[in-house]
C-alpha atoms as a PDB file:
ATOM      1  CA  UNK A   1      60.522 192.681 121.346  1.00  0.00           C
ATOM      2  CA  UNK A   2      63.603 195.024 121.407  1.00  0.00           C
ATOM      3  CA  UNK A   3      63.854 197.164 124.199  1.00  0.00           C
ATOM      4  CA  UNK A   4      65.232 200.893 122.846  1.00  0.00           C
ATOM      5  CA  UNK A   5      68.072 201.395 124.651  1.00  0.00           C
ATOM      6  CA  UNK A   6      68.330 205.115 126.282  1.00  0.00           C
ATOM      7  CA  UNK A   7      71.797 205.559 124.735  1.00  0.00           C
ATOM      8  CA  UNK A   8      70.436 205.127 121.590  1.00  0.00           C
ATOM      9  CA  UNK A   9      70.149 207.557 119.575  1.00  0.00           C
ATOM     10  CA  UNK A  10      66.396 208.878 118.597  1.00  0.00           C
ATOM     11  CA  UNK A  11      65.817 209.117 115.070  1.00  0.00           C
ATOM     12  CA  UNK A  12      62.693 210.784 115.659  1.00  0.00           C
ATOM     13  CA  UNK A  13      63.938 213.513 118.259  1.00  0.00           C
ATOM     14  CA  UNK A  14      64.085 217.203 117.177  1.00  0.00           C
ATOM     15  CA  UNK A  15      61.522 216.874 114.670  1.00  0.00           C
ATOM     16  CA  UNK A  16      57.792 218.472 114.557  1.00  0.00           C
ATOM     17  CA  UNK A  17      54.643 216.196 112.903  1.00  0.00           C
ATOM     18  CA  UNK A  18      53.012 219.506 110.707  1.00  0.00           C
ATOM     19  CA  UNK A  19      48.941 218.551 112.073  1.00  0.00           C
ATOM     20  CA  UNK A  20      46.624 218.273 108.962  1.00  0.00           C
ATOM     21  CA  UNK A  21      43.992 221.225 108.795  1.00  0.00           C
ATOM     22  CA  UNK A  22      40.869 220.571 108.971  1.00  0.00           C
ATOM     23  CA  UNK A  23      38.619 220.195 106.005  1.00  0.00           C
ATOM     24  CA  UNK A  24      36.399 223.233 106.516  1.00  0.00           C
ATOM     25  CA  UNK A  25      39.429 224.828 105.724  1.00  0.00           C
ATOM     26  CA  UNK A  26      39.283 223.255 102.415  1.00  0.00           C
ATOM     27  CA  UNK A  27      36.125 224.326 102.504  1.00  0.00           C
ATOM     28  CA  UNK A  28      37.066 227.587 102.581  1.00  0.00           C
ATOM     29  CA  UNK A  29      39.580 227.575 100.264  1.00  0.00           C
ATOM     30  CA  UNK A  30      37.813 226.340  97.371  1.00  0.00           C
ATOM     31  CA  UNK A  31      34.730 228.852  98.403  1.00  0.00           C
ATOM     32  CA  UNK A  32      36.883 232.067  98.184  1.00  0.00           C
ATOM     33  CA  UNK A  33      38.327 230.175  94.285  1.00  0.00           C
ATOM     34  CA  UNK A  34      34.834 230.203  93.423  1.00  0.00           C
ATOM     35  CA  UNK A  35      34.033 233.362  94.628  1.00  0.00           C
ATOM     36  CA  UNK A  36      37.132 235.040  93.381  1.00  0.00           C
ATOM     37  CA  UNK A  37      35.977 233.364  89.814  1.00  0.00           C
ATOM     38  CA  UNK A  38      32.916 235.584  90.133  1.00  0.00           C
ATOM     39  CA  UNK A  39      33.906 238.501  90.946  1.00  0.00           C
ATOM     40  CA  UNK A  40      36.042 238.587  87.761  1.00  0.00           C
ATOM     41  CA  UNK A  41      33.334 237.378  85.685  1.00  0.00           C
ATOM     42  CA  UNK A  42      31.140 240.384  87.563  1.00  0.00           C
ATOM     43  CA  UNK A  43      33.994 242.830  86.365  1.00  0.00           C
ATOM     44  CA  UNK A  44      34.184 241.565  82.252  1.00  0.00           C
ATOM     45  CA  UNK A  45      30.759 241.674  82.400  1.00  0.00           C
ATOM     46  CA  UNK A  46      30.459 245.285  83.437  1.00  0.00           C
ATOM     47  CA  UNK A  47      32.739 246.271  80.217  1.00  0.00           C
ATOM     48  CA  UNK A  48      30.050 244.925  77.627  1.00  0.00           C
ATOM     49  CA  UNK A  49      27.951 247.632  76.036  1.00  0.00           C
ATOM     50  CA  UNK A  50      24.451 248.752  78.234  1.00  0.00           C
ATOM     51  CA  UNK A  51      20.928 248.550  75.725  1.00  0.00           C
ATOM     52  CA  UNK A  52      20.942 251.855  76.959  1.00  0.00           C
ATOM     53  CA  UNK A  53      23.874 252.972  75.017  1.00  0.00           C
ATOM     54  CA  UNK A  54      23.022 251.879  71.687  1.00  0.00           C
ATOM     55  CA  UNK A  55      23.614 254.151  68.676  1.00  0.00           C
ATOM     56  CA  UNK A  56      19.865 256.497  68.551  1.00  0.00           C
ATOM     57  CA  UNK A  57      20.441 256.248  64.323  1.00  0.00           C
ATOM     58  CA  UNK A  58      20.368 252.468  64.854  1.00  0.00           C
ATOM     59  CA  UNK A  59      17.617 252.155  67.097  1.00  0.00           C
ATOM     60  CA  UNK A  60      15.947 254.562  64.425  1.00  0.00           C
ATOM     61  CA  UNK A  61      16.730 252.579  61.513  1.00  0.00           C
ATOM     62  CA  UNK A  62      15.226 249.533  63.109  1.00  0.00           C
ATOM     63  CA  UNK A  63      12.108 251.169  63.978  1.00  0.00           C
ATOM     64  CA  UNK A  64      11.261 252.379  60.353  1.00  0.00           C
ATOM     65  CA  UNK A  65      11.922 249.097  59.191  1.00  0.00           C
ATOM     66  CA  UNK A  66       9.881 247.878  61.290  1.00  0.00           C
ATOM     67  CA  UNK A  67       6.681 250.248  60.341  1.00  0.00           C
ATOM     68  CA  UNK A  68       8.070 249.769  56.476  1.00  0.00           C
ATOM     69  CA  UNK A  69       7.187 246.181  56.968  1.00  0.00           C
ATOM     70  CA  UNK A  70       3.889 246.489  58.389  1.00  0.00           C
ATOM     71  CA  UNK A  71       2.978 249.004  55.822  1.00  0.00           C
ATOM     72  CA  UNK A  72       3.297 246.458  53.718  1.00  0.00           C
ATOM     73  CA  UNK A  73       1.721 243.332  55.123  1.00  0.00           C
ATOM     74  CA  UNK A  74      -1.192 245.595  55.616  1.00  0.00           C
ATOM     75  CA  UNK A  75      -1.279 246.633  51.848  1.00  0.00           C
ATOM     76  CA  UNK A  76      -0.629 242.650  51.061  1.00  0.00           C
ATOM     77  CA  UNK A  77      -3.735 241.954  52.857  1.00  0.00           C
ATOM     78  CA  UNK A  78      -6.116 244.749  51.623  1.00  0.00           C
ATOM     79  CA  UNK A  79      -5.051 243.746  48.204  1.00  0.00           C
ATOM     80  CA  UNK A  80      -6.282 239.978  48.683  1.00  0.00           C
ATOM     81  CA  UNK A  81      -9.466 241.428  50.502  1.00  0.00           C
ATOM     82  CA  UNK A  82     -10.568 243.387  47.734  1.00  0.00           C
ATOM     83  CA  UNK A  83      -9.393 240.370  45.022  1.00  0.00           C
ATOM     84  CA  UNK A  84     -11.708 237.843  47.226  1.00  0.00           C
ATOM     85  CA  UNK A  85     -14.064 240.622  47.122  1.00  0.00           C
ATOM     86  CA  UNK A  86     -13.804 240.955  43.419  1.00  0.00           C
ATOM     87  CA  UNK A  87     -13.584 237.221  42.876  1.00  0.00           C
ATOM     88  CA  UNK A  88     -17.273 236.563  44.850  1.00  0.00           C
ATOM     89  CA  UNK A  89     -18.459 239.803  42.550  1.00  0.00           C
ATOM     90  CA  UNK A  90     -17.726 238.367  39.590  1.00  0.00           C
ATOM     91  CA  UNK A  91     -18.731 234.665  40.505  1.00  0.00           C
ATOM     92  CA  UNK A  92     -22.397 236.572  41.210  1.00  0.00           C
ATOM     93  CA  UNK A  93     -22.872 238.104  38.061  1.00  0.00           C
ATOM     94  CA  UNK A  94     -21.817 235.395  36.032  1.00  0.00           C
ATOM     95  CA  UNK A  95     -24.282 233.277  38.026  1.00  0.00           C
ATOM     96  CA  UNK A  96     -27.464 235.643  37.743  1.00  0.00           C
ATOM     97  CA  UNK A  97     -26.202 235.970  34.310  1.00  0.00           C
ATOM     98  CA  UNK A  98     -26.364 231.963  33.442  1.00  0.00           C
ATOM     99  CA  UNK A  99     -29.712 232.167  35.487  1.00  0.00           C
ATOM    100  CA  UNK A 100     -31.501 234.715  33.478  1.00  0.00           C
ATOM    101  CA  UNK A 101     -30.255 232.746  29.956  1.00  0.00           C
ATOM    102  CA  UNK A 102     -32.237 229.949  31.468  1.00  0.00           C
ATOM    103  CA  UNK A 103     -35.295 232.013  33.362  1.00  0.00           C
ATOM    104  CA  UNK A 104     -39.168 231.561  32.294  1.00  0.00           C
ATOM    105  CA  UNK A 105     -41.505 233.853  33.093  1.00  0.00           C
ATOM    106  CA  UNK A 106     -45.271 234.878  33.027  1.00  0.00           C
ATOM    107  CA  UNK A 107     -46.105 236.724  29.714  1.00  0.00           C
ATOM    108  CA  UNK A 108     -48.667 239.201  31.295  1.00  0.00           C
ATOM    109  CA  UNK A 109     -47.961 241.538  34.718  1.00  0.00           C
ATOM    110  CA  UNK A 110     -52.002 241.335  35.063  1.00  0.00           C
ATOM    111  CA  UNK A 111     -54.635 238.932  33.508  1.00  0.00           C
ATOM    112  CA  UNK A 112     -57.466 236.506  34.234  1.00  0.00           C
ATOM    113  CA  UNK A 113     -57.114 233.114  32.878  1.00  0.00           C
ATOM    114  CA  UNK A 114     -60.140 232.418  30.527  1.00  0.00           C
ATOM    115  CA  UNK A 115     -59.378 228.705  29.119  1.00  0.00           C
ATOM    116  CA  UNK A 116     -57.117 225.800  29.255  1.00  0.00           C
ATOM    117  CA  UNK A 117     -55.464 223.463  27.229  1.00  0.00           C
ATOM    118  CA  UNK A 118     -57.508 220.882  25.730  1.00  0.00           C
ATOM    119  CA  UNK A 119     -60.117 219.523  23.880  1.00  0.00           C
ATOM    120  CA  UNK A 120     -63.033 222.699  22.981  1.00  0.00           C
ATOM    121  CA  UNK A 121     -65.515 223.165  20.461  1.00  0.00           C
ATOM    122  CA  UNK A 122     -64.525 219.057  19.283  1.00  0.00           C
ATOM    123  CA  UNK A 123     -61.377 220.056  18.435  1.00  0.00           C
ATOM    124  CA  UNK A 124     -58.045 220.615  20.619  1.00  0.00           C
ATOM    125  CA  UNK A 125     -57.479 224.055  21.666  1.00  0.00           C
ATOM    126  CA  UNK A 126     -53.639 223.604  21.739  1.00  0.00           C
ATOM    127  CA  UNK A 127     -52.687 226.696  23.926  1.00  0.00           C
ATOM    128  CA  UNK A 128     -54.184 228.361  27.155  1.00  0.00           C
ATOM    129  CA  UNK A 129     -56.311 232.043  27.260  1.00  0.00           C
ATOM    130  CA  UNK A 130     -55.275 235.081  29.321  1.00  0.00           C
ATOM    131  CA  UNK A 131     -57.504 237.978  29.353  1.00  0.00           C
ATOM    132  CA  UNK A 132     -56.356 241.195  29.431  1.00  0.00           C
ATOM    133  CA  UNK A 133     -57.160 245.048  28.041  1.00  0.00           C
ATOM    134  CA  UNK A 134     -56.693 245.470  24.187  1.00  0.00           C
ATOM    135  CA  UNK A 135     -53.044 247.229  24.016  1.00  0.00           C
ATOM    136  CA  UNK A 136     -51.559 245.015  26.663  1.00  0.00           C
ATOM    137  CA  UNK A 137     -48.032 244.777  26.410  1.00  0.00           C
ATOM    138  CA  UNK A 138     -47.023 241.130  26.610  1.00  0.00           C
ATOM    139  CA  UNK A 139     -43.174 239.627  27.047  1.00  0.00           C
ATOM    140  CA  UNK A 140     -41.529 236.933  25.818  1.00  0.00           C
ATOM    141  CA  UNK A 141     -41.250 234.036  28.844  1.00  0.00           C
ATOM    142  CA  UNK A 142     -37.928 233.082  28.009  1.00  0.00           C
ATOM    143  CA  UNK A 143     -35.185 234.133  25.671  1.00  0.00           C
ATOM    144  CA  UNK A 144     -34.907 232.578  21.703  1.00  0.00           C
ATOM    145  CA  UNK A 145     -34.883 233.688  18.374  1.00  0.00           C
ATOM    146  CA  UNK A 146     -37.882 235.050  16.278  1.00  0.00           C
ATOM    147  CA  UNK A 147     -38.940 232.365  13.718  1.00  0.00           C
ATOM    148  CA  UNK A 148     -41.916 233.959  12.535  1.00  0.00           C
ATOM    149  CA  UNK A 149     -43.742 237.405  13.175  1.00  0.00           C
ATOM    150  CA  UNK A 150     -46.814 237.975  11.038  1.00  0.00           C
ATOM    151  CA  UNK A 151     -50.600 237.414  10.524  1.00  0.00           C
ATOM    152  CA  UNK A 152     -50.762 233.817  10.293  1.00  0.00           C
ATOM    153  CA  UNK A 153     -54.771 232.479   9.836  1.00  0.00           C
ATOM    154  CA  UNK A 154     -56.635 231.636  12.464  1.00  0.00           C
ATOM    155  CA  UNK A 155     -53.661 233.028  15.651  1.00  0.00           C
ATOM    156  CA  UNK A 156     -53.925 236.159  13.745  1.00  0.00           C
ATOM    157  CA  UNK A 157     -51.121 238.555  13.918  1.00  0.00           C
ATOM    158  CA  UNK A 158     -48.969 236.324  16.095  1.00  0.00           C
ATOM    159  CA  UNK A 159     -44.662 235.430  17.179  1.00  0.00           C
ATOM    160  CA  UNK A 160     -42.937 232.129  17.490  1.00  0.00           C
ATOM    161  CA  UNK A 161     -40.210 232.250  19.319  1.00  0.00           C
ATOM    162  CA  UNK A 162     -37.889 229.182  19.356  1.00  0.00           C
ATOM    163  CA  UNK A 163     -35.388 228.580  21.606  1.00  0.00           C
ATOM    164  CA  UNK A 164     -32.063 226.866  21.867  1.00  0.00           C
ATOM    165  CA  UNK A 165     -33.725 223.263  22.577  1.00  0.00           C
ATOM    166  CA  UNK A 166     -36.151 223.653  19.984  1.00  0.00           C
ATOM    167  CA  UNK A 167     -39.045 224.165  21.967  1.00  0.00           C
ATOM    168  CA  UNK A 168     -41.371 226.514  20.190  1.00  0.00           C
ATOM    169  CA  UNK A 169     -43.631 229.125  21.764  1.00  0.00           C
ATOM    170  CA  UNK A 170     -46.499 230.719  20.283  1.00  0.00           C
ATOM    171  CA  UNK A 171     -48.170 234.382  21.501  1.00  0.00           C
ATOM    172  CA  UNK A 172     -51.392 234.521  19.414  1.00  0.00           C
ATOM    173  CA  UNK A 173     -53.981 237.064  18.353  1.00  0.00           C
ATOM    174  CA  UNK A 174     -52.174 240.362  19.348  1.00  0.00           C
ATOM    175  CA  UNK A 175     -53.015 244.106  18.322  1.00  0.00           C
ATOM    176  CA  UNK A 176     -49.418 244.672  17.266  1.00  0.00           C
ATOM    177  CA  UNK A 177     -46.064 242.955  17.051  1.00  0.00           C
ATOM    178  CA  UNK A 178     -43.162 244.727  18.497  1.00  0.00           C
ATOM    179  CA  UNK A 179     -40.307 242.223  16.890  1.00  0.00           C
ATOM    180  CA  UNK A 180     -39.343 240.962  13.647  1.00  0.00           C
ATOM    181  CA  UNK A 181     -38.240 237.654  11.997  1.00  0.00           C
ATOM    182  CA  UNK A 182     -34.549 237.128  13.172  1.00  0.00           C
ATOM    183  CA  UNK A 183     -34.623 238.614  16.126  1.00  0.00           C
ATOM    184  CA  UNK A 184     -33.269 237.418  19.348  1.00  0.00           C
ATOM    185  CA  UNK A 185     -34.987 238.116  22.074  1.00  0.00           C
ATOM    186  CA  UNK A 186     -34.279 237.975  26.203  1.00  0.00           C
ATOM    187  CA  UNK A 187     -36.960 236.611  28.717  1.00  0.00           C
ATOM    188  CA  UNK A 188     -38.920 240.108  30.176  1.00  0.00           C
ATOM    189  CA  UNK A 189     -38.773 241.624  27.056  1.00  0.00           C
ATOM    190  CA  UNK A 190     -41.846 243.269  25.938  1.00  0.00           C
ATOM    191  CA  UNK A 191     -42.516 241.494  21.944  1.00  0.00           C
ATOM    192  CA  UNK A 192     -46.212 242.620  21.528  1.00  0.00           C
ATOM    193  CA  UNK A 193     -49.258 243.798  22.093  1.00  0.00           C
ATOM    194  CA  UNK A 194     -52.346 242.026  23.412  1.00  0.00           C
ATOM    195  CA  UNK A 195     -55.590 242.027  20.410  1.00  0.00           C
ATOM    196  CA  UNK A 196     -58.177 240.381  19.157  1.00  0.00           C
ATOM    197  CA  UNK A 197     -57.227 239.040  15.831  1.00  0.00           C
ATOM    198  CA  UNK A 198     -57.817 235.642  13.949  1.00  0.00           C
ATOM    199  CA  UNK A 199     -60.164 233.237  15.050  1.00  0.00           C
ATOM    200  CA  UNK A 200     -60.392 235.138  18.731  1.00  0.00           C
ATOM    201  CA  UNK A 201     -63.275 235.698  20.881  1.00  0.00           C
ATOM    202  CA  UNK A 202     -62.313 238.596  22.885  1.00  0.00           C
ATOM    203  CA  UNK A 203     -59.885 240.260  23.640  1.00  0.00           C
ATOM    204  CA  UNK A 204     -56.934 238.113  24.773  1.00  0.00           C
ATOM    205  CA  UNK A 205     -53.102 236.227  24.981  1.00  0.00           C
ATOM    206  CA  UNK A 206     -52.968 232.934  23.529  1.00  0.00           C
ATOM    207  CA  UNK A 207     -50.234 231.029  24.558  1.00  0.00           C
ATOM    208  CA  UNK A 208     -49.152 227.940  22.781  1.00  0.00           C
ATOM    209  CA  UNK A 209     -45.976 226.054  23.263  1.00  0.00           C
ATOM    210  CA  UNK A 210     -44.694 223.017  21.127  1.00  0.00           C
ATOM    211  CA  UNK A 211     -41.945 220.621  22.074  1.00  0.00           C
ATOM    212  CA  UNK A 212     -40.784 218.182  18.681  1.00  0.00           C
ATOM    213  CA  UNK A 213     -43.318 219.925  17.063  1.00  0.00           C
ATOM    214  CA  UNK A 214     -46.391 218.779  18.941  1.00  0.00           C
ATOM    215  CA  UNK A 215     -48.251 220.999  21.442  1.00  0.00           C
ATOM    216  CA  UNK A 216     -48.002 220.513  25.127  1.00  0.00           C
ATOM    217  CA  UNK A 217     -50.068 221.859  28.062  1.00  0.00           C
ATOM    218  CA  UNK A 218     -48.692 225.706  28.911  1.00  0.00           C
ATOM    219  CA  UNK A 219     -49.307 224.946  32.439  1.00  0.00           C
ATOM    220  CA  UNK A 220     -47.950 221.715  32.985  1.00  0.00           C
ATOM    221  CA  UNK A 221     -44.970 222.973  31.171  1.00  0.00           C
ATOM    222  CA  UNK A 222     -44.590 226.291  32.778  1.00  0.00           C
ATOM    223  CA  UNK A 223     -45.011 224.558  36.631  1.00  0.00           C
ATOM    224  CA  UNK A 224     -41.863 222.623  35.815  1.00  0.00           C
ATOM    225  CA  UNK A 225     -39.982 225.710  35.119  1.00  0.00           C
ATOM    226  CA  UNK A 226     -41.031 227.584  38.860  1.00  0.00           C
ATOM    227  CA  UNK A 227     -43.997 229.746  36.911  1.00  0.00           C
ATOM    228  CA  UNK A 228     -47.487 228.855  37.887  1.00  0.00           C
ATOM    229  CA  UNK A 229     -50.167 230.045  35.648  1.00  0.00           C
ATOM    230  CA  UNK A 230     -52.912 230.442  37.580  1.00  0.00           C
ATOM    231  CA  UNK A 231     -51.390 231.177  40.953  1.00  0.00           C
ATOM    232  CA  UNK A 232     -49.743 234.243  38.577  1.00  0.00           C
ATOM    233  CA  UNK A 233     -46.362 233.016  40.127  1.00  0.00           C
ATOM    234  CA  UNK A 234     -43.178 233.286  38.411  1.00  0.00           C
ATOM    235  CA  UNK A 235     -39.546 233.060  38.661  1.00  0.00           C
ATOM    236  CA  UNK A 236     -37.384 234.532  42.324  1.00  0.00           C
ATOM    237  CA  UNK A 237     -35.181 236.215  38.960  1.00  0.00           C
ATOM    238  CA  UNK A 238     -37.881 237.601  37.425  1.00  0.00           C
ATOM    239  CA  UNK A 239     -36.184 241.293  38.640  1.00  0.00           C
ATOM    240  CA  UNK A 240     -32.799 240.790  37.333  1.00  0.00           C
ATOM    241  CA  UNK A 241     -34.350 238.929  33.817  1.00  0.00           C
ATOM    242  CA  UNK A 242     -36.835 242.341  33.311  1.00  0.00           C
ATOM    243  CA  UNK A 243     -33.781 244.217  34.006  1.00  0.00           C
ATOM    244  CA  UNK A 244     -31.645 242.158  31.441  1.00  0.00           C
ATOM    245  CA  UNK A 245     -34.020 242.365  28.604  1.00  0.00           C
ATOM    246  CA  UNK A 246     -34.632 246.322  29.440  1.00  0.00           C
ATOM    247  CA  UNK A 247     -31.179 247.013  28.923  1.00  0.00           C
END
């Protein structure tokens, strides 16, 4: 290796090495960007409008329009209330309706049954005896038309009533007849009066019903259509079908 002579000259000399900071300097530096950042965010910040200071007519404005709309969501739904209210109404009438169209019930309010269907005397007693006081009202126990009202032989002064089906029904031996030929009648609605005409002994309704024209037993017909003879049981819409034929 060279030795550096003493005479030569120093290319170095006279110079001064600048000493790199430190890096929390850097540190510090990029801390007080940041924070200077912030502070002007802080200060554009401060300019935008307070909730506070919001126009009163606005505030106002939005506040009836607010009640304005729940005026109205509370008229929307009273109005379906009362149509779901209406709806069910409706859907109950026309129900009892159809039910009373289709209702049987027992032709006396008060009677003791006397005799049954069947063979008596040799020959077929085609109906079934209720006892009751002469003057009874009696109704018809379900709705038809009037196909004859009249004396007729033996039943006396009696009504058949046939319905839609065809099935025939007989009320025999009254006092007096309170419908006419043609006439349509509702079930609960009072057709006659109980007697003791015709071939009758005492004082009684006979009841006779026919279906195609030949007779069948009352009670075993009657039983299949909720009303029990004997028990004196009769249709849960007996109220609303004496209500239907009253009015």
């Amino acid at each position: 290796m060279r030795q550096r002579l003493s005479s030569e000259p120093d290319r170095y000399r006279g110079r001064r090495r600048v000493p790199t900071p430190p890096r929390s300097r850097y540190a510090v530096v990029v801390t007080s960007a940041f924070v200077g950042a912030g502070v002007v965010a802080l200060g554009a910040a401060s300019n935008l409008p307070d909730a506070k200071a919001v126009s009163p007519d606005v505030l106002k404005s939005l506040e009836t329009s607010q009640v304005a709309a729940d005026a109205l969501d509370k008229r929307a739904k009273e109005d379906t209330r009362a149509s779901r209210s209406n709806d069910r109404a409706a859907s109950a009438e026309l129900g009892a309706e159809a039910a009373t169209q289709e209702i049987y019930l027992l032709p006396l309010d008060d009677y003791q049954f006397t005799s049954p269907y069947g063979v008596r005397f040799g020959k077929l007693h085609a109906g079934i005896d209720l006892a009751a006081p002469d003057g009874t009202p009696y109704k018809a126990i379900h709705g038809g038309k009037v196909t004859k009202a009249g004396y007729n032989g033996g039943y006396g002064y009696s009504i058949t009533v046939q319905q839609d089906d065809g099935t025939e029904i007989i009320y025999a031996h009254s006092r007096r007849l309170l419908v006419k030929t043609g006439d349509v009648v509702k079930a609960g609605q009072v057709i006659g009066e109980v007697g003791n005409t015709g071939y009758s002994y005492g004082t009684h309704l006979h009841l006779e019903i026919h279906e195609d024209g030949t007779p069948v037993d009352p009670i075993v017909f009657l039983k299949a259509q909720g009303v029990d003879i004997k028990l004196q049981i009769e249709s849960v819409y007996a109220g609303i079908a004496a209500a239907e034929a009253a009015s």
